[in-house]
C-alpha atoms as a PDB file:
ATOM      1  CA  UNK A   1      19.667  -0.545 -32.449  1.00  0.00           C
ATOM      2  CA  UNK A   2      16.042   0.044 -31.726  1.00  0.00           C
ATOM      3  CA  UNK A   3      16.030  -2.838 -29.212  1.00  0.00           C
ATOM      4  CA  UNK A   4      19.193  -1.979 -28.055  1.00  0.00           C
ATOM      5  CA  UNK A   5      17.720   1.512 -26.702  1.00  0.00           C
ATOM      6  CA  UNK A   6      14.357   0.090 -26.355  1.00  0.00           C
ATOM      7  CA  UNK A   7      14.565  -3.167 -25.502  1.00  0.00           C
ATOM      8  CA  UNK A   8      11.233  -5.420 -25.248  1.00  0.00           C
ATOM      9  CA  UNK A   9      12.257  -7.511 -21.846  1.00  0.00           C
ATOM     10  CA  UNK A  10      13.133  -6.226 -18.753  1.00  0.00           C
ATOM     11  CA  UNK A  11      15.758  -9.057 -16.548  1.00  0.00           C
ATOM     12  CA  UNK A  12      14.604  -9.507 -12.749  1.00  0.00           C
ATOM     13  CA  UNK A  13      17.901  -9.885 -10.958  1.00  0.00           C
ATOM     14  CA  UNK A  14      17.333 -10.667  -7.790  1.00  0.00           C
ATOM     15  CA  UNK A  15      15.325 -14.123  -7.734  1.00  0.00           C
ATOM     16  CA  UNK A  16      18.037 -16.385  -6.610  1.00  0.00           C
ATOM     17  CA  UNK A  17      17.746 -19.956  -7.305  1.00  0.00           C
ATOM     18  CA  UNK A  18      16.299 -22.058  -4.946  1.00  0.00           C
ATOM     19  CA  UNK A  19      15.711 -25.571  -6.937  1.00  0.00           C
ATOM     20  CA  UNK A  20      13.205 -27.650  -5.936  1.00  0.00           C
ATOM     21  CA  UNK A  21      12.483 -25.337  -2.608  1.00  0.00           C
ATOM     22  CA  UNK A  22      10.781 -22.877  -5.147  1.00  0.00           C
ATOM     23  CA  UNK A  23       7.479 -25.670  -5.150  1.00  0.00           C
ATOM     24  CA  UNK A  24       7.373 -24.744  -1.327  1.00  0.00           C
ATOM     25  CA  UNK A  25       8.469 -21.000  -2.097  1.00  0.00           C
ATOM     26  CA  UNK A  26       5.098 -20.935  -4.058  1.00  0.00           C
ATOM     27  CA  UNK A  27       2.702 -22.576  -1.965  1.00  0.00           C
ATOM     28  CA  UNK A  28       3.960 -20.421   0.795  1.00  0.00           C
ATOM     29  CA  UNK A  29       3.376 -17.128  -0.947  1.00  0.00           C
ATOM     30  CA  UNK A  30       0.266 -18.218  -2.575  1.00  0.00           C
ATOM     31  CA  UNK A  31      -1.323 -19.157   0.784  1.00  0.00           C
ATOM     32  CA  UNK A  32      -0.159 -15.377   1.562  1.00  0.00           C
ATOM     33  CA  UNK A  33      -1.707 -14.323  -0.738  1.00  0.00           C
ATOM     34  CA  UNK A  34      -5.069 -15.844  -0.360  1.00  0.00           C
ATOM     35  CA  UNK A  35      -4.624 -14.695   3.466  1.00  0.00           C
ATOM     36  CA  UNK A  36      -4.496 -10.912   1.864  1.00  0.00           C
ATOM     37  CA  UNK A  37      -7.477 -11.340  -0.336  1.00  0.00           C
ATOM     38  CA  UNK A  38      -9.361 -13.484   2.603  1.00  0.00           C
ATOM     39  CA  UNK A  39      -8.718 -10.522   5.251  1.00  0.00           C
ATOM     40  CA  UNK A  40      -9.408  -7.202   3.022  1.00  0.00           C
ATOM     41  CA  UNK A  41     -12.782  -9.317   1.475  1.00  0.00           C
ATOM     42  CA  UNK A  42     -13.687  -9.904   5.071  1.00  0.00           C
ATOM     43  CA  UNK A  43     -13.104  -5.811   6.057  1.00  0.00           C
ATOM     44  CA  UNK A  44     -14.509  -4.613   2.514  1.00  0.00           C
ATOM     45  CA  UNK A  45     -18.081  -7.014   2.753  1.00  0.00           C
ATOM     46  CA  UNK A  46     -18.370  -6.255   6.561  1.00  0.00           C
ATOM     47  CA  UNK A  47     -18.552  -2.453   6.330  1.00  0.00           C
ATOM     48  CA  UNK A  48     -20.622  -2.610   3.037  1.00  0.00           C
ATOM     49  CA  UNK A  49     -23.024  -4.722   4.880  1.00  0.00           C
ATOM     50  CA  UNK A  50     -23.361  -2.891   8.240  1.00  0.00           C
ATOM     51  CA  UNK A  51     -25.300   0.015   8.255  1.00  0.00           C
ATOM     52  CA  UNK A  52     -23.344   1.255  11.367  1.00  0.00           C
ATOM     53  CA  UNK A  53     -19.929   0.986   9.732  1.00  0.00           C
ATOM     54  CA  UNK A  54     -21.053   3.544   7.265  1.00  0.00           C
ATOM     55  CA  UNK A  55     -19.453   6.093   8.937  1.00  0.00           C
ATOM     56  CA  UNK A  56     -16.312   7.942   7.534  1.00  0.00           C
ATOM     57  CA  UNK A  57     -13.415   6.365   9.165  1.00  0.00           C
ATOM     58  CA  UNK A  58     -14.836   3.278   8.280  1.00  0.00           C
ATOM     59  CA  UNK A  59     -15.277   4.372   4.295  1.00  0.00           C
ATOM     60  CA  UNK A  60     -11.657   5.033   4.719  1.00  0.00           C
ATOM     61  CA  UNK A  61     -10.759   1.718   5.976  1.00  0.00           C
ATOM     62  CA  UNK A  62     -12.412   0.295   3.239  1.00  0.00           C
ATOM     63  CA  UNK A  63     -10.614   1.948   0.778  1.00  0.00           C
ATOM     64  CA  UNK A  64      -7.659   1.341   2.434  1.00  0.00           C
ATOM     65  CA  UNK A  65      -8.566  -2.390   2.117  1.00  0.00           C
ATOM     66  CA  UNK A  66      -9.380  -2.036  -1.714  1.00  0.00           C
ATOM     67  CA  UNK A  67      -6.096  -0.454  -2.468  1.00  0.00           C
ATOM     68  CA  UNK A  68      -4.182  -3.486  -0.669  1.00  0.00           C
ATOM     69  CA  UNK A  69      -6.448  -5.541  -3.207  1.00  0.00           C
ATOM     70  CA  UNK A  70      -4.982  -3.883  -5.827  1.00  0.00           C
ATOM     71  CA  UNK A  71      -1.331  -3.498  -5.147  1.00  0.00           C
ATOM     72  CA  UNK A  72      -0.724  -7.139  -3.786  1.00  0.00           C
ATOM     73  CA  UNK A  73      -2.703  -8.096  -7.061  1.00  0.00           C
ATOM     74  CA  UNK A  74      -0.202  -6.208  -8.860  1.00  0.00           C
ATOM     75  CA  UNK A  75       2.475  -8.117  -7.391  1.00  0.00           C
ATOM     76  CA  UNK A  76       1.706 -11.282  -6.609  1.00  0.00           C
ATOM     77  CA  UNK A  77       0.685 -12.545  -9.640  1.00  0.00           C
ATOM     78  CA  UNK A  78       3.358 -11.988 -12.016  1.00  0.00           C
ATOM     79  CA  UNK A  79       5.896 -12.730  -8.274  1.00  0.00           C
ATOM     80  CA  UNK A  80       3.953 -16.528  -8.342  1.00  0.00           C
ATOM     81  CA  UNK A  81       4.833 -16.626 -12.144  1.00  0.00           C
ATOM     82  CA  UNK A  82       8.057 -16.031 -11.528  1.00  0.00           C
ATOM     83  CA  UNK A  83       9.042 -18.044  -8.630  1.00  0.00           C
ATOM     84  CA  UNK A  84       8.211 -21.374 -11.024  1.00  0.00           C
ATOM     85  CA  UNK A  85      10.317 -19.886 -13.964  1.00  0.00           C
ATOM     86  CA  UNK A  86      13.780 -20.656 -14.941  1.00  0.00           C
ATOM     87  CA  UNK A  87      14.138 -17.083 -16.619  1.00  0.00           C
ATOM     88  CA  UNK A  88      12.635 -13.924 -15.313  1.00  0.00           C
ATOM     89  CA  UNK A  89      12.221 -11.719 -18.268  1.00  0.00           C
ATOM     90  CA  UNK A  90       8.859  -9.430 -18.295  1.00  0.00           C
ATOM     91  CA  UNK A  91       7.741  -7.619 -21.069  1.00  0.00           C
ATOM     92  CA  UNK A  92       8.415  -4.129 -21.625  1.00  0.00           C
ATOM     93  CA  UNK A  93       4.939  -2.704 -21.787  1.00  0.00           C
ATOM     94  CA  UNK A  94       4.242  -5.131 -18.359  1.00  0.00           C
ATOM     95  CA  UNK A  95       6.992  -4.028 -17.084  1.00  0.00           C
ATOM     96  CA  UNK A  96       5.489  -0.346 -17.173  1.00  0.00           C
ATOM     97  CA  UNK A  97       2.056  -1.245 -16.387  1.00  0.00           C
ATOM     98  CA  UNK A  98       3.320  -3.349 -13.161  1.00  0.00           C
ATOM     99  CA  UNK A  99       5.523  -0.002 -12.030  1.00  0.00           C
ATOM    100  CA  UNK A 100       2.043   2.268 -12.358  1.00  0.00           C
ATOM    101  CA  UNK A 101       0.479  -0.307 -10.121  1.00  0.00           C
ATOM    102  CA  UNK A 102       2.679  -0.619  -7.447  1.00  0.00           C
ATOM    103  CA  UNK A 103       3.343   3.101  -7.600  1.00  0.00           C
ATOM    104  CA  UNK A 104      -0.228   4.301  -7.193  1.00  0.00           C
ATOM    105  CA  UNK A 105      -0.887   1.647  -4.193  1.00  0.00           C
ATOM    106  CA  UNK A 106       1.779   3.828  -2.579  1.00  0.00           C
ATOM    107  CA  UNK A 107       0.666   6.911  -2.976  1.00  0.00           C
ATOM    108  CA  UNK A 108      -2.912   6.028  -2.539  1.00  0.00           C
ATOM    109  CA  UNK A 109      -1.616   4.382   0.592  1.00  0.00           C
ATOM    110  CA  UNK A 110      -0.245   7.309   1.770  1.00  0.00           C
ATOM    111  CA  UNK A 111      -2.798   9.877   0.928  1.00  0.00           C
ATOM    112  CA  UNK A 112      -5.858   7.468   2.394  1.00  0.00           C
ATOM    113  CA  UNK A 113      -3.776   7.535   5.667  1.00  0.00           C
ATOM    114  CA  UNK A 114      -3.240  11.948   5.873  1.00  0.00           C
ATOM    115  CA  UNK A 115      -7.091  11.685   5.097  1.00  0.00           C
ATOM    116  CA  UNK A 116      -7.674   9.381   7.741  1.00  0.00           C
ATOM    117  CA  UNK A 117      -5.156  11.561  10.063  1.00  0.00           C
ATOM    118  CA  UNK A 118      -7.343  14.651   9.384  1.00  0.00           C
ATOM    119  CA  UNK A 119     -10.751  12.920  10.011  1.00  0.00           C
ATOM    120  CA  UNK A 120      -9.092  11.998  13.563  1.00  0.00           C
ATOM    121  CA  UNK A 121      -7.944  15.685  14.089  1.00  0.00           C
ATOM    122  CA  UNK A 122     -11.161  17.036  12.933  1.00  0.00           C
ATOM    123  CA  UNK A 123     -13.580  14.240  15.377  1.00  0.00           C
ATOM    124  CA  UNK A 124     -10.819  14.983  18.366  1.00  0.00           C
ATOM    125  CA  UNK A 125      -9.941  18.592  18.012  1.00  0.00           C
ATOM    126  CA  UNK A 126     -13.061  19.965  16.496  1.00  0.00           C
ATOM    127  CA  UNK A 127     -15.747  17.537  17.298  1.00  0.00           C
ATOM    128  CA  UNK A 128     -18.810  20.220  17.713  1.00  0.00           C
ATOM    129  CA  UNK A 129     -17.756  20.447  13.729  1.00  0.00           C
ATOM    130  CA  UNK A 130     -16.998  17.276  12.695  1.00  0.00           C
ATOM    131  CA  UNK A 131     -20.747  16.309  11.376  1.00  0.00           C
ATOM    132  CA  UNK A 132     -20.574  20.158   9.469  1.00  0.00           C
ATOM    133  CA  UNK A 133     -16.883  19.162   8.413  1.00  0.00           C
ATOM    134  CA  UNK A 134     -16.743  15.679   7.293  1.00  0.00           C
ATOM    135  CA  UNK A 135     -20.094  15.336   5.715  1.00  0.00           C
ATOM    136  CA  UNK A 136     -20.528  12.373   2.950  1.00  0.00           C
ATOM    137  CA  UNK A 137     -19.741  14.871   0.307  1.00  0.00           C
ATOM    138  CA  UNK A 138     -16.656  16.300   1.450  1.00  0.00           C
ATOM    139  CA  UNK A 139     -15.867  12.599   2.122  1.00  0.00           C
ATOM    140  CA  UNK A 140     -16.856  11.926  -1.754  1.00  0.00           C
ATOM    141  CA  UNK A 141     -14.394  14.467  -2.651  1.00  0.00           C
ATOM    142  CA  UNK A 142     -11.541  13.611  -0.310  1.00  0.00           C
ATOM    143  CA  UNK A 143     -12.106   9.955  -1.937  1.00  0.00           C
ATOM    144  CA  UNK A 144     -11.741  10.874  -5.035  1.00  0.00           C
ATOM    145  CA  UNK A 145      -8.722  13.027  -4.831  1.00  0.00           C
ATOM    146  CA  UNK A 146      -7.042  10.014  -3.207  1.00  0.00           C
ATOM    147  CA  UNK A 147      -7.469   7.813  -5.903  1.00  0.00           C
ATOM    148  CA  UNK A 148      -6.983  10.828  -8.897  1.00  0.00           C
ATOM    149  CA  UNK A 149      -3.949  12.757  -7.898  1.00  0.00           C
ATOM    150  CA  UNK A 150      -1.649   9.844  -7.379  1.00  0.00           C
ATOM    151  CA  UNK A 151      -2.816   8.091 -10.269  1.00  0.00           C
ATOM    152  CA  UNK A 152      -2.055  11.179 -13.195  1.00  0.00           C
ATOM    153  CA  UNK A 153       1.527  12.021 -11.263  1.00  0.00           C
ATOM    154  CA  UNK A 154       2.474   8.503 -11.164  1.00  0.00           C
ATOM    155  CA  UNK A 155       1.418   8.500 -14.932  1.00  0.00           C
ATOM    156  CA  UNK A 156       3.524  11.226 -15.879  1.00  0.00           C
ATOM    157  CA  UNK A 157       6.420   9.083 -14.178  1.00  0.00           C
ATOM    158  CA  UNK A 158       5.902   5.981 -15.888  1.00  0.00           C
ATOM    159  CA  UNK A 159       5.597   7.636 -19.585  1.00  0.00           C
ATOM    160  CA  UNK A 160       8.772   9.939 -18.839  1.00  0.00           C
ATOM    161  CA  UNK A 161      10.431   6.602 -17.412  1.00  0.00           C
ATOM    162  CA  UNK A 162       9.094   4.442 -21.078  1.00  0.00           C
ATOM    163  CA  UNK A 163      10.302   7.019 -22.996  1.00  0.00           C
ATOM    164  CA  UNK A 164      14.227   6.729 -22.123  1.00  0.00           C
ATOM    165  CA  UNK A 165      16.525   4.838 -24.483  1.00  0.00           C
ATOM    166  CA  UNK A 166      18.007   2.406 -22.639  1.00  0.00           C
ATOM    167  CA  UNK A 167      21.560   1.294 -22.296  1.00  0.00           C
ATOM    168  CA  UNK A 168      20.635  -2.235 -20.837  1.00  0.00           C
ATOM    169  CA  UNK A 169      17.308  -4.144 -19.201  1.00  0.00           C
ATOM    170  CA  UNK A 170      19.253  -5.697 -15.758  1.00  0.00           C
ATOM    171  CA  UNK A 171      16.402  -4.367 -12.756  1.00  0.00           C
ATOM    172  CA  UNK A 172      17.952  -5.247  -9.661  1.00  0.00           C
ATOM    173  CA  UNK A 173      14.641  -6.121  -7.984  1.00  0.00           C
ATOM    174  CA  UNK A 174      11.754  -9.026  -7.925  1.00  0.00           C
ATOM    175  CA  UNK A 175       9.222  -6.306  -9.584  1.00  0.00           C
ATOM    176  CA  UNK A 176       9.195  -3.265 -11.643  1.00  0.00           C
ATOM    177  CA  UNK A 177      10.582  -0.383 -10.110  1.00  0.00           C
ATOM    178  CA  UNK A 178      10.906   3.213 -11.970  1.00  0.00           C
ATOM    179  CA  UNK A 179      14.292   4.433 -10.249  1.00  0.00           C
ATOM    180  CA  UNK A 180      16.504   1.083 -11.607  1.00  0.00           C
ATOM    181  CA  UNK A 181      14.797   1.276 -14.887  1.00  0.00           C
ATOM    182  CA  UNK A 182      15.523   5.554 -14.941  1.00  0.00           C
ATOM    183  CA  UNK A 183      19.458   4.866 -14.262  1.00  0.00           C
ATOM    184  CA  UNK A 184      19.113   2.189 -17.315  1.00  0.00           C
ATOM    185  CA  UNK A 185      19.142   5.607 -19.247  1.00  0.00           C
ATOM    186  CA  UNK A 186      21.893   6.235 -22.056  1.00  0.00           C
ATOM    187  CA  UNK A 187      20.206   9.914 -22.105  1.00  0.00           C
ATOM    188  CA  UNK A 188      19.962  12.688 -19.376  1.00  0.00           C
ATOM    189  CA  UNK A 189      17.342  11.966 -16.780  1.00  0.00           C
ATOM    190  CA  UNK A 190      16.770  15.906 -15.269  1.00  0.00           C
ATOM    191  CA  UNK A 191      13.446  16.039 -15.916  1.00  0.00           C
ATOM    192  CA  UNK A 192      12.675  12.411 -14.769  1.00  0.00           C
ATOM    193  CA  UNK A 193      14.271  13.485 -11.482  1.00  0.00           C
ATOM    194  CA  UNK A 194      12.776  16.876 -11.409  1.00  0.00           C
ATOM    195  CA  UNK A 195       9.202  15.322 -12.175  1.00  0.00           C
ATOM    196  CA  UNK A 196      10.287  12.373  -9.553  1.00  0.00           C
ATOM    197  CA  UNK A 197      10.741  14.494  -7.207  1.00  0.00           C
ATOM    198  CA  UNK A 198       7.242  17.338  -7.400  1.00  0.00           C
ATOM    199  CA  UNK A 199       5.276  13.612  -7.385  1.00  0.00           C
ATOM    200  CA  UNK A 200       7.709  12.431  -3.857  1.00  0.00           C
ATOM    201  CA  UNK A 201       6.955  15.249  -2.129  1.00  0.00           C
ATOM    202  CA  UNK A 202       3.494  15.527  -3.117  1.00  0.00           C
ATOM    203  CA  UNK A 203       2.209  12.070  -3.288  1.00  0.00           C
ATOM    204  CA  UNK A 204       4.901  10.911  -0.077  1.00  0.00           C
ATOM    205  CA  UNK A 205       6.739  13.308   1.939  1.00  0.00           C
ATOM    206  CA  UNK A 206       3.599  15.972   2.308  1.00  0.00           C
ATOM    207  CA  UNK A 207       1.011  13.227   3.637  1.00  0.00           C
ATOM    208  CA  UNK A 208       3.565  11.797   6.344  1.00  0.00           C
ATOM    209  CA  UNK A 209       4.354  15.330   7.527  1.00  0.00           C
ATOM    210  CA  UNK A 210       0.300  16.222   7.792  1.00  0.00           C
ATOM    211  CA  UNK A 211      -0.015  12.548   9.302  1.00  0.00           C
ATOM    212  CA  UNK A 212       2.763  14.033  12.120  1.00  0.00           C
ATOM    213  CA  UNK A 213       1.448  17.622  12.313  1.00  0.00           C
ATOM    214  CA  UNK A 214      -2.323  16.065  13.076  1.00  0.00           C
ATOM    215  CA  UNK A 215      -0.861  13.552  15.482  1.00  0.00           C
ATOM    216  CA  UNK A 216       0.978  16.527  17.381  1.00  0.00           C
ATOM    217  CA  UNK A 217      -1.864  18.764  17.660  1.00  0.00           C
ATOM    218  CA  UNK A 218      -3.843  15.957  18.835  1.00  0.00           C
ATOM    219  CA  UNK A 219      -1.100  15.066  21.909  1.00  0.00           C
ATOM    220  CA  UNK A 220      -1.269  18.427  22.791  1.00  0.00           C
ATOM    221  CA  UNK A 221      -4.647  18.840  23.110  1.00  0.00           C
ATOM    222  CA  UNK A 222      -4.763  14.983  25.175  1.00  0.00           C
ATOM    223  CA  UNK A 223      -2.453  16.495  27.563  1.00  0.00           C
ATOM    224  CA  UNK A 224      -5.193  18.686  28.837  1.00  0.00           C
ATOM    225  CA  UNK A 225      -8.141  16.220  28.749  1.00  0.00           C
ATOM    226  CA  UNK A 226      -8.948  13.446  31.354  1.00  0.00           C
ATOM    227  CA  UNK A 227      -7.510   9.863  31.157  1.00  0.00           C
ATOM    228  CA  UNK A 228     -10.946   8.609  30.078  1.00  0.00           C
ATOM    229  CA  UNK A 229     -10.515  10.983  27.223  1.00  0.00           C
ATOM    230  CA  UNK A 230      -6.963  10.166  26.688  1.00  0.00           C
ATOM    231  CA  UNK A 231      -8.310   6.318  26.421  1.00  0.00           C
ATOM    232  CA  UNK A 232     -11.065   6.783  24.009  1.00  0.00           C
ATOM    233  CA  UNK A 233      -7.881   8.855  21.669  1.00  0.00           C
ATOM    234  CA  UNK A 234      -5.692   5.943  21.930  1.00  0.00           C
ATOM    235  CA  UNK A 235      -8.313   3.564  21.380  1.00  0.00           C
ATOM    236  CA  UNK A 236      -9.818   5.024  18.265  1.00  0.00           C
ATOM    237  CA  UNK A 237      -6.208   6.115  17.113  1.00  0.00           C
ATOM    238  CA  UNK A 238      -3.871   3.402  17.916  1.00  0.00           C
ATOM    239  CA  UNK A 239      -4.505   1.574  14.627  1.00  0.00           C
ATOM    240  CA  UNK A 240      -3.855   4.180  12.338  1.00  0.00           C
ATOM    241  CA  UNK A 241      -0.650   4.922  13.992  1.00  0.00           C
ATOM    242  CA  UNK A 242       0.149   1.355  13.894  1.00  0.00           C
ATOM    243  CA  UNK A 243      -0.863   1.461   9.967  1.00  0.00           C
ATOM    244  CA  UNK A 244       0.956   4.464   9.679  1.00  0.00           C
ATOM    245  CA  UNK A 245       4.267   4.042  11.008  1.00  0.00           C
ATOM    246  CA  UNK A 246       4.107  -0.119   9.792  1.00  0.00           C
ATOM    247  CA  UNK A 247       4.181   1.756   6.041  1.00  0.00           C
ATOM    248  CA  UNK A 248       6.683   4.520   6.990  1.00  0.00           C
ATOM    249  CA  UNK A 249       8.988   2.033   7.526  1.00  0.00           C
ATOM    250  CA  UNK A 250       8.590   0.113   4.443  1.00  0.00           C
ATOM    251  CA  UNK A 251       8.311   3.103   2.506  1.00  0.00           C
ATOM    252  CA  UNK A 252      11.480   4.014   3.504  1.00  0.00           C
ATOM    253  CA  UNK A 253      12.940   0.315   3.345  1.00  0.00           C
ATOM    254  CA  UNK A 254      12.161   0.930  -0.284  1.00  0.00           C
ATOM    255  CA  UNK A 255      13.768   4.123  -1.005  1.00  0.00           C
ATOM    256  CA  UNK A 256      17.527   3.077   1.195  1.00  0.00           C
ATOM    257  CA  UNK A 257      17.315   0.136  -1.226  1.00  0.00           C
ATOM    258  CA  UNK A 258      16.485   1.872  -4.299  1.00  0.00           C
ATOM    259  CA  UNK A 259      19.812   4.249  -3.915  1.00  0.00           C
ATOM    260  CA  UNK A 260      22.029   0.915  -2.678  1.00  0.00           C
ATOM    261  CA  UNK A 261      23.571  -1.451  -4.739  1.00  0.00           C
ATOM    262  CA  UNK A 262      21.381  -4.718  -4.366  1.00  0.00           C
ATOM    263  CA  UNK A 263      23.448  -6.804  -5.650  1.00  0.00           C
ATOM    264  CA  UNK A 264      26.367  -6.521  -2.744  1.00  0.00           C
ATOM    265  CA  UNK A 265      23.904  -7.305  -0.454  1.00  0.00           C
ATOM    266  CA  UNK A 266      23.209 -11.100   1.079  1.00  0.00           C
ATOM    267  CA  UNK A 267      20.172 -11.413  -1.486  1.00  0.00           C
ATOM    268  CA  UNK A 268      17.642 -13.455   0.722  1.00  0.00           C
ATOM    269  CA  UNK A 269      18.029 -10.180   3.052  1.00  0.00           C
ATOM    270  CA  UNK A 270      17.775  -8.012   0.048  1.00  0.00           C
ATOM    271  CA  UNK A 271      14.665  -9.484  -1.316  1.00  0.00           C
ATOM    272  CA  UNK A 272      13.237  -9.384   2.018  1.00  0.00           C
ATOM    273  CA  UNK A 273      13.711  -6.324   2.511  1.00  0.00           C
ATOM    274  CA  UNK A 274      12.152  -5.153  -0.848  1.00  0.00           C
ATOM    275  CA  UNK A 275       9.564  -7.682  -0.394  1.00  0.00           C
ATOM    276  CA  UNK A 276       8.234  -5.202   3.098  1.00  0.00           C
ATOM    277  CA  UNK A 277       6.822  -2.789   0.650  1.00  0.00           C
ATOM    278  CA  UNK A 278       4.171  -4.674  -1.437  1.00  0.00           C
ATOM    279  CA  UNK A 279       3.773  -7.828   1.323  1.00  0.00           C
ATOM    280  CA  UNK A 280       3.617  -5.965   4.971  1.00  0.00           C
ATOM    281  CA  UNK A 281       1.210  -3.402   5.113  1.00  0.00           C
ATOM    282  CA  UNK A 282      -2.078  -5.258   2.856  1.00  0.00           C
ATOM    283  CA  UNK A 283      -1.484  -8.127   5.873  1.00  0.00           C
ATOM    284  CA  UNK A 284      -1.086  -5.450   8.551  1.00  0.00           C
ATOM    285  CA  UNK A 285      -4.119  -3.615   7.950  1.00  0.00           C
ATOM    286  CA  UNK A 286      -7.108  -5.816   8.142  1.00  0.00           C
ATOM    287  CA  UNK A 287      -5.677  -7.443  11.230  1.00  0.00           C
ATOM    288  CA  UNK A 288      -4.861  -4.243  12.876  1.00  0.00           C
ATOM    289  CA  UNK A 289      -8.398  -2.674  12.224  1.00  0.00           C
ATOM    290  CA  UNK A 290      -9.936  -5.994  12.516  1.00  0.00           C
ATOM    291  CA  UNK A 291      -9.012  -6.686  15.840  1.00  0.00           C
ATOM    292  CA  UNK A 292      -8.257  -3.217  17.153  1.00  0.00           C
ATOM    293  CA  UNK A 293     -11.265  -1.027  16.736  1.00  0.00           C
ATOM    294  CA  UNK A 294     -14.142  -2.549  18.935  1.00  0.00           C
ATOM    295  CA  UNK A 295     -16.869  -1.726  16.097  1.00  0.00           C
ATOM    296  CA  UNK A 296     -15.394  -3.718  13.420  1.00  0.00           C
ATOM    297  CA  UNK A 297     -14.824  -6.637  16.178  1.00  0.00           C
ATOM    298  CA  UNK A 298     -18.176  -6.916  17.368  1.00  0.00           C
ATOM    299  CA  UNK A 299     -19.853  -7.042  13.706  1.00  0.00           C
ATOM    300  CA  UNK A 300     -17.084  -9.388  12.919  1.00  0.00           C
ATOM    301  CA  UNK A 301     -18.119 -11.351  15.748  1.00  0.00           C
ATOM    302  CA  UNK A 302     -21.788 -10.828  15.370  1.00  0.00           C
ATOM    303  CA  UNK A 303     -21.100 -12.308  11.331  1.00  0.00           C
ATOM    304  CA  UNK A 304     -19.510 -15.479  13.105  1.00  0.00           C
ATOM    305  CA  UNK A 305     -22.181 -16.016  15.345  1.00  0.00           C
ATOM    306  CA  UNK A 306     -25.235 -15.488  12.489  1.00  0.00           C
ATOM    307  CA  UNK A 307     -23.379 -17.808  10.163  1.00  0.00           C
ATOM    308  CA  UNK A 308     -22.980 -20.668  12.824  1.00  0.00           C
ATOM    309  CA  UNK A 309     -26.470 -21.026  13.051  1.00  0.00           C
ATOM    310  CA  UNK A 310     -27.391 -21.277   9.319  1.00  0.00           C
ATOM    311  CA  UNK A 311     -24.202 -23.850   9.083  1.00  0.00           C
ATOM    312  CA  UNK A 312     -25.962 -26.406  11.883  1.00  0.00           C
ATOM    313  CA  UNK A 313     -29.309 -25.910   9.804  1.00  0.00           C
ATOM    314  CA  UNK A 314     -28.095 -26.762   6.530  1.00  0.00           C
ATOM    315  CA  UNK A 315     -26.400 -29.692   8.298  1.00  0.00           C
ATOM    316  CA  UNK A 316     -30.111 -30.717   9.586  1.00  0.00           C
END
């Protein structure tokens, strides 16, 4: 009875079996993988090491780089595991602890990127008040509610989830997600969904409607600039809208499959699909700020151009 209502494994669903094409399968998604690491490293070293990336959009971009570290990490490495296996049973408690990963990369996600949106709104609508605005202790604090917030209402979700008797341990997914394990439940699940909800609107829906609001009062005020203004906008905010509506659309890839039943779907397309969330956006963001924003170019490019030297030395 106990592991009947509790039980210790968790059954991923949705790998399909691909015989000896899962060797390939592997490779493939490991050399992803190192791509991720290799890209964010690059982003992460660059701005520590440049004294004039130590400005606050570029602290944010870090971040933003760090928190792809950690929710591909969360992902890929039990995913690798996994794609060798004949069974995919996880553990219970790694179960839980890969759902609290995965869940706070979202929301950090998504509150780095309505932080970013408001240091844009601030340095375009207000920028005789940006340096009294967004000084390096309000960006300290803005920082640290980021990475806080999410992380105790995404903890509340988890131990409300882990505490439901269960009335089976099918997930429906290639990772730990906290909506098919909640409708495992043999018991009522109103405050899950209540909870679920507050930490939704808080932690999701409330950053993308700030990200819109900022980005609306800052085509209004374009529309009465010069095009050389207009330029410099698009310039410094084309990648975060990029990065922003890249994870909107994965976000909400994720929640239309969390409410459909996987299992009538074709399930390459399905795993695809779920796949968007965790894979997508830690590739999308150090090329997109990489190659977008000229400041992070040029040191990129100035990095290349020291290290070539040193290389042809050595080789003397």
């Amino acid at each position: 009875m106990e592991n009947g209502t509790f039980p210790p494994y968790f059954n991923l669903t949705m790998f399909v079996n691909l015989g000896n094409y899962r060797y390939l399968a592997f490779v493939l998604c490991l050399l992803l993988y190192a791509f991720i690491i290799l890209a964010n490293l690059v982003i992460i070293v660059l701005i520590s090491r440049e004294k004039t990336l130590h400005e606050p959009m570029y602290i944010f971009i870090m971040c933003l780089s760090i928190n792809s570290l950690y929710g591909s990490a969360g992902f890929f490495f039990r995913f690798l595991r996994d794609l060798l296996s004949d069974t995919h049973l996880i553990p219970r408690t790694a179960c839980f602890a890969q759902i609290y990963v995965i869940y706070t990369y979202a929301s950090y996600e998504l509150t780095l990127l309505g932080i970013m949106a408001y240091d844009r709104y601030v340095a375009i609508c207000q920028p005789l008040n940006y340096h009294n605005k967004i000084t390096s202790k309000m960006v300290s604090k803005l920082i640290a509610f980021a990475w806080i917030y999410p992380g105790f209402s995404v903890a509340a979700c988890v131990y409300l989830a882990s505490r439901l008797p269960l009335c089976g341990n099918k997930i429906p997914k290639v990772f730990c997600a906290n909506w098919p394990v909640v409708k495992l439940s043999c018991a009522s699940t109103v405050i899950n969904n209540l909870v679920g909800m507050l930490v939704s609107t808080s932690t999701v829906f409330l950053p993308l409607a700030f990200v819109m609001y900022t980005y609306i009062r800052i085509i209004l005020i374009c529309r009465k600039r010069s095009s050389e203004f207009k330029s410099k906008v698009i310039q410094n905010c084309l990648p975060h809208i990029v990065t922003f509506v890249n994870y909107s659309v994965t976000v909400f890839c994720d929640v239309a499959l969390s409410r459909m039943d996987l299992e009538a779907l074709n399930p390459f397309l399905a795993i695809m699909l779920s796949l968007e969330f965790v894979v997508i956006p830690p590739i999308v963001n150090p090329i997109v700020y990489g190659l977008k924003l000229p400041e992070i170019r040029k040191c990129l490019l100035n990095m290349l151009s020291c290290s070539e030297p040193e290389r042809t030395n050595h080789k003397k």
